[in-house]
Protein backbone atom coordinates (compact mmCIF):
# COMPACT_ATOMS: atom_id res chain seq x y z
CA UNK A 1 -10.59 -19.26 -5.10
CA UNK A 2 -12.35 -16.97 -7.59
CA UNK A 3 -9.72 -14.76 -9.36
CA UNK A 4 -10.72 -11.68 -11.59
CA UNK A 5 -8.27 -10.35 -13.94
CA UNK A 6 -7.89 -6.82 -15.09
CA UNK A 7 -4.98 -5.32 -17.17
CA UNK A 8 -4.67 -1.92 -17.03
CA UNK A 9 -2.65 0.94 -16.94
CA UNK A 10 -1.29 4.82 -8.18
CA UNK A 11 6.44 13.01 1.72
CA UNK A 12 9.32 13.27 0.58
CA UNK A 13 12.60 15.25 2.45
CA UNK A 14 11.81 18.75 0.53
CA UNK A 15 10.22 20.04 -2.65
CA UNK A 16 12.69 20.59 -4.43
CA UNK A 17 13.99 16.63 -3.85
CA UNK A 18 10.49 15.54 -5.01
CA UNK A 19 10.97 17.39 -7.92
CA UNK A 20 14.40 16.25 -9.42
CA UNK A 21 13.03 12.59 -8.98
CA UNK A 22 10.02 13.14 -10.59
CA UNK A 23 11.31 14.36 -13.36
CA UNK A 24 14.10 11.61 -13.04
CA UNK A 25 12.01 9.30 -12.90
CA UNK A 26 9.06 10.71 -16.05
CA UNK A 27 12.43 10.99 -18.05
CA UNK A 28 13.09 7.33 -17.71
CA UNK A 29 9.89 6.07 -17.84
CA UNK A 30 7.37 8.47 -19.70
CA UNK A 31 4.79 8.40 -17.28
CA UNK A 32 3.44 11.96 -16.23
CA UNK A 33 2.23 13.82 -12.96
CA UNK A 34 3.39 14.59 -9.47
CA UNK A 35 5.13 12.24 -7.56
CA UNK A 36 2.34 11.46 -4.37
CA UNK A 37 4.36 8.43 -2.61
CA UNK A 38 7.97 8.34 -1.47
CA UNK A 39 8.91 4.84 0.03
CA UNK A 40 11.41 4.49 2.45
CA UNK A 41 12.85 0.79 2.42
CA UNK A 42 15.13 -0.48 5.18
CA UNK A 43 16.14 -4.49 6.77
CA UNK A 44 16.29 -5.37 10.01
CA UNK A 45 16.05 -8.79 11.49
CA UNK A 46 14.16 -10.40 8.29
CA UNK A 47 11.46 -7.11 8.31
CA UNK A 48 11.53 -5.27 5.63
CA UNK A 49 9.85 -2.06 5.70
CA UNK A 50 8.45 0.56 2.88
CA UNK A 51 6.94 3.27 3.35
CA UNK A 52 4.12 4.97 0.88
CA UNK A 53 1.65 7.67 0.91
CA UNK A 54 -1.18 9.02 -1.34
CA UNK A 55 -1.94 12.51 -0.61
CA UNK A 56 -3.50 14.53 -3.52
CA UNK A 57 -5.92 11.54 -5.30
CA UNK A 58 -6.96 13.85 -8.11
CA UNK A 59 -3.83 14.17 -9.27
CA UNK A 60 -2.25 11.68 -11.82
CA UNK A 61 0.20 8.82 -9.89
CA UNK A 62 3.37 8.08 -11.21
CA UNK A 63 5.01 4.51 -10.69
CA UNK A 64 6.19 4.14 -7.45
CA UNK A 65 9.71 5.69 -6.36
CA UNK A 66 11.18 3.83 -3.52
CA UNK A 67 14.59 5.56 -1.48
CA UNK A 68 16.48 3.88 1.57
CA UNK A 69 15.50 5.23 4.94
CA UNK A 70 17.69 5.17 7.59
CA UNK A 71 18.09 2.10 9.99
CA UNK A 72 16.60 3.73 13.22
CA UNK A 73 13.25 4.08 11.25
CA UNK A 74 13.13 0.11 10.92
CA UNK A 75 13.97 -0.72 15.14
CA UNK A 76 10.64 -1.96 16.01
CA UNK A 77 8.39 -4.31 14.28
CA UNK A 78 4.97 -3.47 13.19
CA UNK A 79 2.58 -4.38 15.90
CA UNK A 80 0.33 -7.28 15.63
CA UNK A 81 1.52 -7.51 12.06
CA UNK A 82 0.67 -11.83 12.34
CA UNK A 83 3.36 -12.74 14.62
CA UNK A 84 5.04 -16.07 13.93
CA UNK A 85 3.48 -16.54 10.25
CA UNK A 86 6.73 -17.94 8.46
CA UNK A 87 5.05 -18.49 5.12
CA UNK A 88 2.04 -17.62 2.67
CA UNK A 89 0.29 -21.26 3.69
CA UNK A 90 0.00 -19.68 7.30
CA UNK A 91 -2.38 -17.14 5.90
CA UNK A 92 -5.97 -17.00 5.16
CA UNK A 93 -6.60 -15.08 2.52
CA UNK A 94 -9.79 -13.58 0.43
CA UNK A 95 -10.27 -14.10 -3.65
CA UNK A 96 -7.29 -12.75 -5.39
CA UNK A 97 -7.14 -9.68 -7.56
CA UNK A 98 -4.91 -9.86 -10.54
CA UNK A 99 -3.63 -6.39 -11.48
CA UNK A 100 -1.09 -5.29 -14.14
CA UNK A 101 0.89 -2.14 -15.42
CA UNK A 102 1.41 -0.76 -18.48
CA UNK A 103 5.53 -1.59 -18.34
CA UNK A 104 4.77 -4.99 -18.01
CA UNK A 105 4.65 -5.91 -14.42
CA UNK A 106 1.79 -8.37 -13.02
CA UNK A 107 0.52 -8.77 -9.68
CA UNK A 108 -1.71 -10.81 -7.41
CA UNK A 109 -3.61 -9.44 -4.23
CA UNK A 110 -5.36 -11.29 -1.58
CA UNK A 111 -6.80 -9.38 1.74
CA UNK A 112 -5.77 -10.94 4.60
CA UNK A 113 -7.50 -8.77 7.38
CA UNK A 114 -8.52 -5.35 8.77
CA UNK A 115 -8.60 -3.53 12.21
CA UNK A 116 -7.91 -0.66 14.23
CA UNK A 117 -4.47 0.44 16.31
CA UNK A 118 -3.13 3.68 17.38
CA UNK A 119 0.37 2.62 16.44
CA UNK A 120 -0.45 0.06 12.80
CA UNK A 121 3.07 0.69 11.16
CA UNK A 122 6.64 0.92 13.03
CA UNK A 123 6.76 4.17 11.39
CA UNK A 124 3.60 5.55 13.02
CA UNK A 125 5.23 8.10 14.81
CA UNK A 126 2.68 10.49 16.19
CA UNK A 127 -0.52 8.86 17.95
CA UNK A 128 -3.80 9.55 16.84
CA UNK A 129 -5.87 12.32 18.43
CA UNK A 130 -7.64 11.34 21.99
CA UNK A 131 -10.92 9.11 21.39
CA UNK A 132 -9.50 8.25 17.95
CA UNK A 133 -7.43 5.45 16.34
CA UNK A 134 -6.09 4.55 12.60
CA UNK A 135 -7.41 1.90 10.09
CA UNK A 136 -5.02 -0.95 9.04
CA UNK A 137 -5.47 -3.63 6.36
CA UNK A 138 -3.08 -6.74 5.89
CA UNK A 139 -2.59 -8.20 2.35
CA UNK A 140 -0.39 -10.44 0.45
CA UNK A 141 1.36 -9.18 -2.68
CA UNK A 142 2.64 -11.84 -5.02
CA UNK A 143 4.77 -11.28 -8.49
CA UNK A 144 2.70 -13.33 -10.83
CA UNK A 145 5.24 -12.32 -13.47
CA UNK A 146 8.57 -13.91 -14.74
CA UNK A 147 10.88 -11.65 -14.25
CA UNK A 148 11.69 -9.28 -10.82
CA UNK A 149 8.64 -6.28 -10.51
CA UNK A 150 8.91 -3.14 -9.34
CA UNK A 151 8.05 -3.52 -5.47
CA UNK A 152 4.46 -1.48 -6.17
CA UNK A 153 1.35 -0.94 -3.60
CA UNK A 154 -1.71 -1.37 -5.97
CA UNK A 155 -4.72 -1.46 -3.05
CA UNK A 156 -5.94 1.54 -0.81
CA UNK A 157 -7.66 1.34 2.17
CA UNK A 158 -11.26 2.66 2.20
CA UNK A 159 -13.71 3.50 5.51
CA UNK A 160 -17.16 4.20 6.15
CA UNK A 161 -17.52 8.28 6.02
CA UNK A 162 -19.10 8.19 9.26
CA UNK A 163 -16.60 6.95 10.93
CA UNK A 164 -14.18 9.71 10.14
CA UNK A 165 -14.36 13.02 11.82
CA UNK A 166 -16.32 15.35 9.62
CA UNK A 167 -13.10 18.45 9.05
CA UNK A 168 -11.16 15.29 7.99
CA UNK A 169 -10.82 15.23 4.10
CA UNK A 170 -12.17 11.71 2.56
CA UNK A 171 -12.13 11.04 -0.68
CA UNK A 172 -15.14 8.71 -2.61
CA UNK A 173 -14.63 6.89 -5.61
CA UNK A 174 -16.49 5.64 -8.21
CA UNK A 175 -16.58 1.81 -8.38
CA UNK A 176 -16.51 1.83 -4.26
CA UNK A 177 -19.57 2.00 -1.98
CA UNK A 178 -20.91 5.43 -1.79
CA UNK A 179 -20.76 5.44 1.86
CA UNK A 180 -17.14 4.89 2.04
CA UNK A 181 -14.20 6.90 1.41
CA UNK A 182 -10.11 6.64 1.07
CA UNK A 183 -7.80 8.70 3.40
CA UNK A 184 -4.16 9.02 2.78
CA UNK A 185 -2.31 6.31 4.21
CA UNK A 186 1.29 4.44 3.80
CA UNK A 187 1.91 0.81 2.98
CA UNK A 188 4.50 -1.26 4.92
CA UNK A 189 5.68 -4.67 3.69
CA UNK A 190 5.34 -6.71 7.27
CA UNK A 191 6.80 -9.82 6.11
CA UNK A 192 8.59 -11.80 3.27
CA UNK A 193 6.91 -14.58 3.98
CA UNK A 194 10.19 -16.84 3.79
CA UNK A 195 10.76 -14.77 0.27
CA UNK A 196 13.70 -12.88 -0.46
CA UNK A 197 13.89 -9.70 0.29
CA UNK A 198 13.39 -6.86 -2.47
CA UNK A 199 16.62 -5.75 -4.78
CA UNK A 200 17.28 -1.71 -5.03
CA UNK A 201 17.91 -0.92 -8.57
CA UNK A 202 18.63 3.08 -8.97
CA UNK A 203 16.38 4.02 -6.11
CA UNK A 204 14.12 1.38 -6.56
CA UNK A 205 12.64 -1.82 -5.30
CA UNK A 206 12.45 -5.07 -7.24
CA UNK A 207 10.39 -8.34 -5.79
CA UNK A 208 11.44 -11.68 -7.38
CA UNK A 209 9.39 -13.08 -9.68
CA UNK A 210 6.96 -15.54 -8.04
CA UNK A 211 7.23 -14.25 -4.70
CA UNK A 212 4.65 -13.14 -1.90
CA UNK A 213 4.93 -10.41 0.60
CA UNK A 214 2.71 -9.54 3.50
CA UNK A 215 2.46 -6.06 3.84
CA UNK A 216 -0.32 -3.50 5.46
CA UNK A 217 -1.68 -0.53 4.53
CA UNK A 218 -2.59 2.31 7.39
CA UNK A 219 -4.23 5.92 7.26
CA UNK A 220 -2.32 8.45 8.12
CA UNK A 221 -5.38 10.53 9.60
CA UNK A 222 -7.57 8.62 12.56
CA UNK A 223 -10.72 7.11 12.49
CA UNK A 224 -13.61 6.14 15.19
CA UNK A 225 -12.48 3.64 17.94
CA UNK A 226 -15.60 1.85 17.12
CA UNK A 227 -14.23 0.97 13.20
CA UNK A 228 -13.84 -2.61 12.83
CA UNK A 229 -12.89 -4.33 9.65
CA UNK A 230 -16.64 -4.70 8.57
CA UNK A 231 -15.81 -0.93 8.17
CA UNK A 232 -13.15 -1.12 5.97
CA UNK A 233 -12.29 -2.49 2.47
CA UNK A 234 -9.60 -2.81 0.37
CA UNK A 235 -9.59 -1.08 -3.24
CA UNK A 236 -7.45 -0.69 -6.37
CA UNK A 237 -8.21 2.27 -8.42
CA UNK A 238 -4.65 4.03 -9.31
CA UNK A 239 -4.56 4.54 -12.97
CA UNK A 240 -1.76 2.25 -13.58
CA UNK A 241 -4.17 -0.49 -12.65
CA UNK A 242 -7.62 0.19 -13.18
CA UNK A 243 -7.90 2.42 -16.80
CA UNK A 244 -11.13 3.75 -16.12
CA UNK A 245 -10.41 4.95 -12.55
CA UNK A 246 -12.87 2.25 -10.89
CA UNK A 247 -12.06 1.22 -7.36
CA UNK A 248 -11.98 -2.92 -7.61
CA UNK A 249 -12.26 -4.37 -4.42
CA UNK A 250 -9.88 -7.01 -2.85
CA UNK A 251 -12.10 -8.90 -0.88
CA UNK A 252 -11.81 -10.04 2.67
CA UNK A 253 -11.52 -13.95 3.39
């Protein structure tokens, strides 16, 4: 498989909780702006689930902050999230994307596939409006590094504009198709993939070093019934990863 490389540098319980671990966290690791992700990370039966979201994308993103959720969040499994794949050789995957940070961590991403479901992550908890659904994308996140990485959700997933109802706030950006757009969305690691699972480290998630994870990102607002993953795509363009801003796509198999 082709593999690019680029080394660059993407709600919380109240705002005043947001605030004491952003500046926690910009204390301890010098990186500026407003936290836009909280992940909630919980086990249950081998699934391991975190939760992300990206709400204000014109605002610099922080590393990730991950916090534990509470077990009842983590009962069911994420529907259709490839049942029965055990391990990374059950998976057909597109050309990887090699990403790093700035503090050292490296990552591979391969997209897996895209779709449509009203319910994509166990911790979709209100269905999407009548006549509407929510994007999903499945991809595998491997620590190409050494050492244990911070348990980080480099790819966003991107729509065509037309397919999400006009009042609905999309965001373009440069690098991606014009005629597609990023919603907010959270990120859910699906599966370990026979890996162990991630280590908490003050508040934190670590994956091993040279291990995979399937996981699948979901918007949070709906999109036409009639989206299909020839309407979708998977991009990096946080800062930490991509210096210029650019979205770089992860490409489908």
């Amino acid at each position: 498989m082709a593999r690019s490389q680029y080394s660059p540098p993407d709600h919380s319980h109240s705002h005043s909780h947001r605030r004491q671990k952003q500046a926690r966290h910009a204390a301890r690791l010098g990186i500026a702006g407003g936290v836009t992700g909280v992940l909630g990370v919980g086990a249950i039966a081998g699934l391991i689930l975190v939760l992300r979201a990206h709400a204000d994308q014109t605002a610099p993103i922080p590393r990730t902050v991950a916090e534990r959720t509470s077990a009842s969040r983590a009962q069911a499994p994420v529907p259709g999230a490839s049942t029965g794949v055990r391990s990374l050789s059950q998976l057909k995957t597109g050309a990887k994307l090699d990403v790093s940070t700035p503090d050292g961590f490296s990552y591979s991403l391969a997209a897996v596939k895209g779709g449509t479901s009203d319910r994509p992550l166990a911790s979709t908890r209100t269905p999407p409006p009548h006549s509407t659904t929510l994007g999903y994308i499945d991809y595998v996140i491997t620590n190409t590094g050494t050492e244990p990485a911070l348990l980080d959700f480099p790819a966003d997933l991107f729509v065509k504009r037309s397919l999400v109802p006009s009042k609905t706030r999309c965001m373009p950006q440069p690098g991606a198709p014009a005629d597609m757009c990023t919603l907010p969305d959270h990120t859910d690691v699906v599966n370990t993939l026979g890996f162990a699972p991630p280590r908490s480290e003050d508040e934190d998630q670590y994956i091993p070093a040279g291990a995979s994870y399937l996981v699948r990102v979901a918007t949070d607002m709906p999109v036409s019934t009639s989206a299909s993953q020839r309407d979708l795509g998977l991009y990096v363009w946080n800062p930490r990863f991509t210096p210029d801003r650019r979205a770089v796509e992860v490409p489908f198999p």
